[in-house]
Protein backbone atom coordinates (compact mmCIF):
# COMPACT_ATOMS: atom_id res chain seq x y z
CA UNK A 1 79.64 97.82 69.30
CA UNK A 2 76.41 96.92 71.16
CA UNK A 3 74.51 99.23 73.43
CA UNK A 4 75.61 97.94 76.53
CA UNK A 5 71.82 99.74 78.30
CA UNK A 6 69.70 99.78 75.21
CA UNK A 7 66.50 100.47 77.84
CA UNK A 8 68.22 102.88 79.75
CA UNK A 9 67.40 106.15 78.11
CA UNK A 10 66.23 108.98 80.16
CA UNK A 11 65.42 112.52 78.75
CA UNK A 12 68.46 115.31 79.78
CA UNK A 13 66.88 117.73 82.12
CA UNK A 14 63.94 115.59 83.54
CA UNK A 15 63.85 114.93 87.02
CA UNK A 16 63.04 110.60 87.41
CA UNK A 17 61.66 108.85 90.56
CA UNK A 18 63.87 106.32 91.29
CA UNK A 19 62.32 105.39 94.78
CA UNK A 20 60.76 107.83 98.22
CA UNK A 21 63.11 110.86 98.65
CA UNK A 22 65.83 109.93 95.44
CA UNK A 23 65.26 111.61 92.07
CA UNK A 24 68.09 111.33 89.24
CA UNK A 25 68.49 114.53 86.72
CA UNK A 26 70.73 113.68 83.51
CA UNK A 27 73.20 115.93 82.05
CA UNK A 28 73.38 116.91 79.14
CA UNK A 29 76.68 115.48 77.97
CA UNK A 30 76.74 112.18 76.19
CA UNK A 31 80.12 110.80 74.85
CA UNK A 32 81.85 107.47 75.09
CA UNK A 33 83.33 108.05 77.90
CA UNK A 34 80.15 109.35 79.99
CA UNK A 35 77.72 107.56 78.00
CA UNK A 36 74.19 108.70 78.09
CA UNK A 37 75.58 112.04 80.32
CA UNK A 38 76.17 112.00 83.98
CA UNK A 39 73.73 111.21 86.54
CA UNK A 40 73.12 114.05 89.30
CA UNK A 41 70.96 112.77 92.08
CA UNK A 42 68.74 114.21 94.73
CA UNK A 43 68.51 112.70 97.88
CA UNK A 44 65.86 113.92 100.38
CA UNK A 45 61.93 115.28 100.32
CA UNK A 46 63.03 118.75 102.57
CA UNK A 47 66.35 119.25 103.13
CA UNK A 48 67.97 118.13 99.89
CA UNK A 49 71.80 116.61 99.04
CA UNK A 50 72.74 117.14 95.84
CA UNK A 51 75.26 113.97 94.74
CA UNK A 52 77.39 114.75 91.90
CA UNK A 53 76.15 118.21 90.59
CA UNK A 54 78.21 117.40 86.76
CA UNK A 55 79.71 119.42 84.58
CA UNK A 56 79.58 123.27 84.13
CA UNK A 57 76.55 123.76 81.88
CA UNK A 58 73.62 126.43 82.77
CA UNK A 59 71.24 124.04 81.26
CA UNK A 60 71.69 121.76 83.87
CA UNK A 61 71.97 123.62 86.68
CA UNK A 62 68.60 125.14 85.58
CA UNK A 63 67.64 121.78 85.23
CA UNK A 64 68.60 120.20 89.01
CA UNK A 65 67.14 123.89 90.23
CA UNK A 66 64.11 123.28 88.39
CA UNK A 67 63.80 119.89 90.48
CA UNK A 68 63.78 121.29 94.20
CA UNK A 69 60.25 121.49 94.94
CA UNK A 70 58.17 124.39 97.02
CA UNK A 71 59.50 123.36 100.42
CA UNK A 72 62.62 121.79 99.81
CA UNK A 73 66.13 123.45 100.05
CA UNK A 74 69.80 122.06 98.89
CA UNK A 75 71.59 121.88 101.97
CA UNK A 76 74.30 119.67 100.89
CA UNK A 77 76.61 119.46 97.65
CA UNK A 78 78.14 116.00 97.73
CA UNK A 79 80.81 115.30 94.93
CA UNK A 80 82.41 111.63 94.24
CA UNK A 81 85.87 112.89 93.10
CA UNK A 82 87.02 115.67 91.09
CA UNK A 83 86.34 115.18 86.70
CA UNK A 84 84.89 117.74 84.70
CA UNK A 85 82.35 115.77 84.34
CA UNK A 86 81.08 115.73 88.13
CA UNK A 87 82.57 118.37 89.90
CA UNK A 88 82.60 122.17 87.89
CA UNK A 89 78.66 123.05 88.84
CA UNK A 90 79.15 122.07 92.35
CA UNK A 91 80.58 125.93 92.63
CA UNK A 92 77.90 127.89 90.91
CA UNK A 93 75.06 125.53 92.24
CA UNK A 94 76.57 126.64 95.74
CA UNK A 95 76.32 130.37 95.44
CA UNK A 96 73.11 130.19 93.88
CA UNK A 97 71.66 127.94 97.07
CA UNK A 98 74.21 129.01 99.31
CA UNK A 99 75.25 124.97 100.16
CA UNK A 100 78.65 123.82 101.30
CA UNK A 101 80.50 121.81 98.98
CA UNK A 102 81.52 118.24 100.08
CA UNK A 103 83.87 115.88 98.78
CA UNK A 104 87.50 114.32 100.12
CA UNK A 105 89.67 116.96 98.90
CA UNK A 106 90.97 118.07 95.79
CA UNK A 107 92.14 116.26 92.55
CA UNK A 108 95.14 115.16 94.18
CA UNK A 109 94.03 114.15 97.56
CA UNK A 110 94.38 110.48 98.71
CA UNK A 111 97.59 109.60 95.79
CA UNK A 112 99.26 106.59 96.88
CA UNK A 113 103.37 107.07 97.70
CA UNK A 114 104.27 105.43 94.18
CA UNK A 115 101.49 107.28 92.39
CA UNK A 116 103.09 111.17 93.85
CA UNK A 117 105.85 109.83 93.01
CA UNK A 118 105.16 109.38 89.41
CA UNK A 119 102.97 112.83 88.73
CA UNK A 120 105.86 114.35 90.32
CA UNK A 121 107.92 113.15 87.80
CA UNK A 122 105.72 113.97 85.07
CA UNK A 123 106.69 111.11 83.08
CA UNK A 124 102.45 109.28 83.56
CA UNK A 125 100.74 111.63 81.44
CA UNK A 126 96.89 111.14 82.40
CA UNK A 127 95.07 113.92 83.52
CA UNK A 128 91.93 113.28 81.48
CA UNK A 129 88.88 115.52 82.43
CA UNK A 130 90.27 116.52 85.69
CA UNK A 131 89.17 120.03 87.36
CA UNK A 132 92.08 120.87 88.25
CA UNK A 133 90.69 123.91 90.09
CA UNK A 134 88.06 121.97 92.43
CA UNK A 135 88.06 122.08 96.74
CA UNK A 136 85.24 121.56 99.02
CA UNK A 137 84.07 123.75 101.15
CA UNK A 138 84.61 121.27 103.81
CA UNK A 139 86.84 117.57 103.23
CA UNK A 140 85.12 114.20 104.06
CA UNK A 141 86.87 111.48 105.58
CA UNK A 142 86.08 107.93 105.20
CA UNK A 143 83.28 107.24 107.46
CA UNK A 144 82.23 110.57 107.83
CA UNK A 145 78.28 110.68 108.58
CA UNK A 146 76.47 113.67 106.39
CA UNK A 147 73.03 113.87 107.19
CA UNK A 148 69.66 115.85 106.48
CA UNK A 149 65.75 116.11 107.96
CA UNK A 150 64.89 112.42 106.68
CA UNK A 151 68.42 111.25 105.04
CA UNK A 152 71.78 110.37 105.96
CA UNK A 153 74.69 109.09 104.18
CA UNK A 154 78.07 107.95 105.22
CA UNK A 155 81.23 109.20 103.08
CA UNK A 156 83.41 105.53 101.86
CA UNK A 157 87.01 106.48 100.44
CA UNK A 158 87.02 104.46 97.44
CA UNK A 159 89.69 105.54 95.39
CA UNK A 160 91.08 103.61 92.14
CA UNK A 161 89.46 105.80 89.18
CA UNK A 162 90.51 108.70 90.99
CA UNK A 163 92.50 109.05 94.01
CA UNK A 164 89.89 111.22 95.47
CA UNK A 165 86.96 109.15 94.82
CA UNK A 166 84.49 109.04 97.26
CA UNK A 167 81.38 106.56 97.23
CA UNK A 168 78.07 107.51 100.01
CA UNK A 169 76.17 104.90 101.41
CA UNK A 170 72.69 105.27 102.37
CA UNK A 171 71.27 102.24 104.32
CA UNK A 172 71.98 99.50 101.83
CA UNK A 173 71.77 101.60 98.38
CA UNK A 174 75.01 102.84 97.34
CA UNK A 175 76.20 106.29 95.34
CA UNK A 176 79.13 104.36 93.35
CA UNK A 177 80.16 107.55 91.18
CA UNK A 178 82.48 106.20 88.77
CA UNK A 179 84.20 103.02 90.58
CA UNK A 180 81.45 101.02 89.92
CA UNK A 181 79.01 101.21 87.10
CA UNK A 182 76.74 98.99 85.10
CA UNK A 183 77.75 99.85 81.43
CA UNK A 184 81.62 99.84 81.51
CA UNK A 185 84.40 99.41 83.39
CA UNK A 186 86.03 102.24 84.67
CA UNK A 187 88.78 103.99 83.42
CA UNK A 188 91.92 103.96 85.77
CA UNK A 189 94.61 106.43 84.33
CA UNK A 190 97.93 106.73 86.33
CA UNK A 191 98.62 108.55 88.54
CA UNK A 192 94.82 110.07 89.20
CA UNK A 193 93.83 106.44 88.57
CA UNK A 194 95.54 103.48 90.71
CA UNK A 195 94.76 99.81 89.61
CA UNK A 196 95.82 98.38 93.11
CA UNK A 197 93.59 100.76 94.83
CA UNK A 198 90.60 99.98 92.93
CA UNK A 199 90.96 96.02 93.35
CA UNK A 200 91.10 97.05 96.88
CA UNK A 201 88.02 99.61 97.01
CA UNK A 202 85.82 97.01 94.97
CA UNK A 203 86.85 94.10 97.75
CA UNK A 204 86.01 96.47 100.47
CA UNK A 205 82.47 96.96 98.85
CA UNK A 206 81.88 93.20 98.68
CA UNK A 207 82.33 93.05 102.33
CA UNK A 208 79.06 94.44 102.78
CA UNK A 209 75.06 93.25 102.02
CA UNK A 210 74.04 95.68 99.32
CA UNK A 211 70.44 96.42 97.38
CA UNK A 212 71.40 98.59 94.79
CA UNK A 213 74.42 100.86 93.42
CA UNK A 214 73.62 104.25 91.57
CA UNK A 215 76.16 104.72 89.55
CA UNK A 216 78.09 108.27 87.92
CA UNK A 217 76.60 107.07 84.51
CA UNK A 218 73.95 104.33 83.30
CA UNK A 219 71.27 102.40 84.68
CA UNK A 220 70.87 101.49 88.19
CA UNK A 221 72.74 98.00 89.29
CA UNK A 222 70.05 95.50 90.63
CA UNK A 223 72.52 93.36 91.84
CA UNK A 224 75.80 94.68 93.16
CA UNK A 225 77.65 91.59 94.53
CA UNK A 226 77.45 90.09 90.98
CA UNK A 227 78.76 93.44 89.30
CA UNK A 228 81.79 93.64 91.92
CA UNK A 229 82.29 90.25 91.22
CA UNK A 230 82.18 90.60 87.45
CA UNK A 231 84.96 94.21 87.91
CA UNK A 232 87.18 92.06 89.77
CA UNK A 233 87.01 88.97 87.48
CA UNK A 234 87.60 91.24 84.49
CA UNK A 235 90.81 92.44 85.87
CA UNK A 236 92.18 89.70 86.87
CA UNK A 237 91.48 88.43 83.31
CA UNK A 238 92.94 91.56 81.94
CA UNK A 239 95.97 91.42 84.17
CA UNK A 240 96.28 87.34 82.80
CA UNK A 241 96.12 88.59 79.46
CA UNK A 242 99.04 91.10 80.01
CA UNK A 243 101.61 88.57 81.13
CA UNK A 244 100.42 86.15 78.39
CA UNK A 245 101.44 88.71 75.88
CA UNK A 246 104.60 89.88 77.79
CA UNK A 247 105.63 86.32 77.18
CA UNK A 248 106.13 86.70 73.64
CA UNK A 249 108.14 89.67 74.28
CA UNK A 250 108.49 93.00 75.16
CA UNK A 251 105.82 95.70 74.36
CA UNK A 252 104.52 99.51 75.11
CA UNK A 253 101.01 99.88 76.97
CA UNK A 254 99.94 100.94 73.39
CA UNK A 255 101.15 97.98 71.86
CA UNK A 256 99.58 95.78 74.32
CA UNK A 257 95.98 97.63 74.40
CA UNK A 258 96.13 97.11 70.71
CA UNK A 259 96.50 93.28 70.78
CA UNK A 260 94.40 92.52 73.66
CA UNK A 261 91.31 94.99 73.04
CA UNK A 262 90.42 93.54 69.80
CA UNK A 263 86.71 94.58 70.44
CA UNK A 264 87.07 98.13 71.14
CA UNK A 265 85.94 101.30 68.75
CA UNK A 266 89.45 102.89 68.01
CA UNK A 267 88.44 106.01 69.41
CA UNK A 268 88.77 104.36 72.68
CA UNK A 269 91.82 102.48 72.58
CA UNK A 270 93.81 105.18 73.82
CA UNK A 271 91.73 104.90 77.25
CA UNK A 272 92.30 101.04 77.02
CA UNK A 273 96.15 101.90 76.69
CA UNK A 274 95.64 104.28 80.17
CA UNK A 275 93.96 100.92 81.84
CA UNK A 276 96.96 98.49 80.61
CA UNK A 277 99.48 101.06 82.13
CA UNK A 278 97.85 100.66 85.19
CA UNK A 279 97.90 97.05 85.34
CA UNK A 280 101.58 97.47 84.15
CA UNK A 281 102.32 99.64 87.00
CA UNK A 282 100.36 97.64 89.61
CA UNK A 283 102.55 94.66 87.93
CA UNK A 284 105.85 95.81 88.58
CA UNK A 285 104.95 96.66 91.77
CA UNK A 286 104.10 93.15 92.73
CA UNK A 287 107.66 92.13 90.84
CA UNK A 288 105.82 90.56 87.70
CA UNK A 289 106.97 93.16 85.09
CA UNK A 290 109.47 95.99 84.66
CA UNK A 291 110.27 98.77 82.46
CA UNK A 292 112.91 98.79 80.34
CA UNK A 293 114.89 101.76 81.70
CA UNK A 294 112.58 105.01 83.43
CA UNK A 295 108.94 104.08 84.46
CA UNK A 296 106.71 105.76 81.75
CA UNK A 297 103.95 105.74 79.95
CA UNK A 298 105.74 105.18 77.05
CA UNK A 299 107.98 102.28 78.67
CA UNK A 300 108.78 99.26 77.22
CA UNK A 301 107.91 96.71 79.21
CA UNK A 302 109.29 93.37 79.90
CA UNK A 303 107.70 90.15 82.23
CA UNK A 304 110.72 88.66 84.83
């Protein structure tokens, strides 16, 4: 499989420029699910927001405390949504800097009807990577304003890779966590993950002009309409693909991600099996597919 960012390589622990009052710091925690490790980023030149603090490691927290410079002070702890690999030093980098912790609620905030539903009845599986024992200090709602000496950013509920996501727009440059991101496409897992609500969060985001998107993981995205527009064309082609191969017959999630992601490492195709359950969901929703018997992740499903 080609390197999807083969220039993108930043050094774990280093704090990068990426333009006045914005430095990124990279985790230390590559895999093929986070790729080169996840981005934390600093947002002001005083009075300093910490986006996406990542995973529990002391090397990295050294790493983002290293970056605040004589002068400067964390004053805000801003988390996209609620994966081990975002969320777990947003605690311990608040009681050593004595920051609130914001984000829109725990793992299980913002769940659609359908997708309660279905982690109530325990039949979805999922659950990859979430921190299960995350809560902010104090909940954002969409639109909320957070703001510091020289910065603001306004809070966008963009849920779809995780019901809690969150997304922070700062003048025209967006903080896209994992909804949006150069490299891959994101993984949407029922029931943290919702297929219908990230089609919808990725057409809210095209209805406005933006620069850039800084993403959970990769390089910055130079040109977000074409990248929304590339997500939404993907799924649709995914979704196409589906119902193409329900038309020979019945099949499992499993069964499907293994015919239709012929270019995928097999490590991965259980991930790819998470993303066609979502489109299978989002599909009997919209009365294209149903189970055969119980909705599951193990269902068998058939197109009507």
């Amino acid at each position: 499989m080609l390197d999807p960012q083969p220039n993108f390589r930043p050094v774990p622990g280093i704090a990068v420029d990426l333009a006045p009052g914005l430095r990124r710091v990279l985790a230390p925690n590559p895999s093929p699910m986070t790729y080169r490790g996840t981005n934390s980023y600093l947002l002001g030149t005083r009075d300093i927001a910490v986006i996406d603090p990542g995973p529990d490691d002391p090397t990295h927290l050294e790493a983002i405390l290293r970056a605040v410079l004589p002068g400067q002070k964390v004053t805000q702890i801003l988390v996209t949504h609620a994966h081990l690999d975002h969320a777990p030093l947003a605690r311990t980098l608040s009681h050593e800097t004595g920051a609130p912790v914001l984000a829109f609620g725990p793992p299980e905030a913002g769940r659609s009807p359908i997708m309660q539903a279905l982690a109530e009845g325990e039949l979805m599986g999922g659950g990859e990577g979430v921190d299960s024992a995350f809560v902010p200090d104090h909940p954002l709602a969409d639109g909320d304003v957070v703001q510091g000496s020289d910065w603001q950013v306004e809070a966008l509920h963009t849920p779809g890779h995780m019901a809690n996501h969150l997304s922070f727009a700062w003048g025209d440059v967006l903080f896209s966590g994992d909804l949006v991101m150069g490299w891959a496409s994101s993984l949407v897992s029922p029931p943290d993950g919702d297929l219908t609500a990230f089609m919808a969060s990725l057409t809210r985001l095209q209805g406005r002009r933006w620069s850039q998107f800084h993403a959970g993981h990769g390089a910055p995205i130079r040109d977000p309409a074409a990248r929304l527009a590339e997500l939404l064309a993907h799924r649709r082609a995914r979704e196409a693909a589906i119902l193409a191969a329900l038309s020979d017959g019945p099949a499992t999630a499993r069964s499907l991600a293994d015919r239709i992601y012929t270019d995928t490492l097999p490590a991965l195709l259980p991930a790819a099996a998470r993303n066609v359950l979502a489109h299978l969901i989002d599909l009997t929703e919209n009365s294209h597919v149903a189970p055969e018997g119980i909705l599951s992740a193990d269902a068998v499903f058939f197109r009507l």
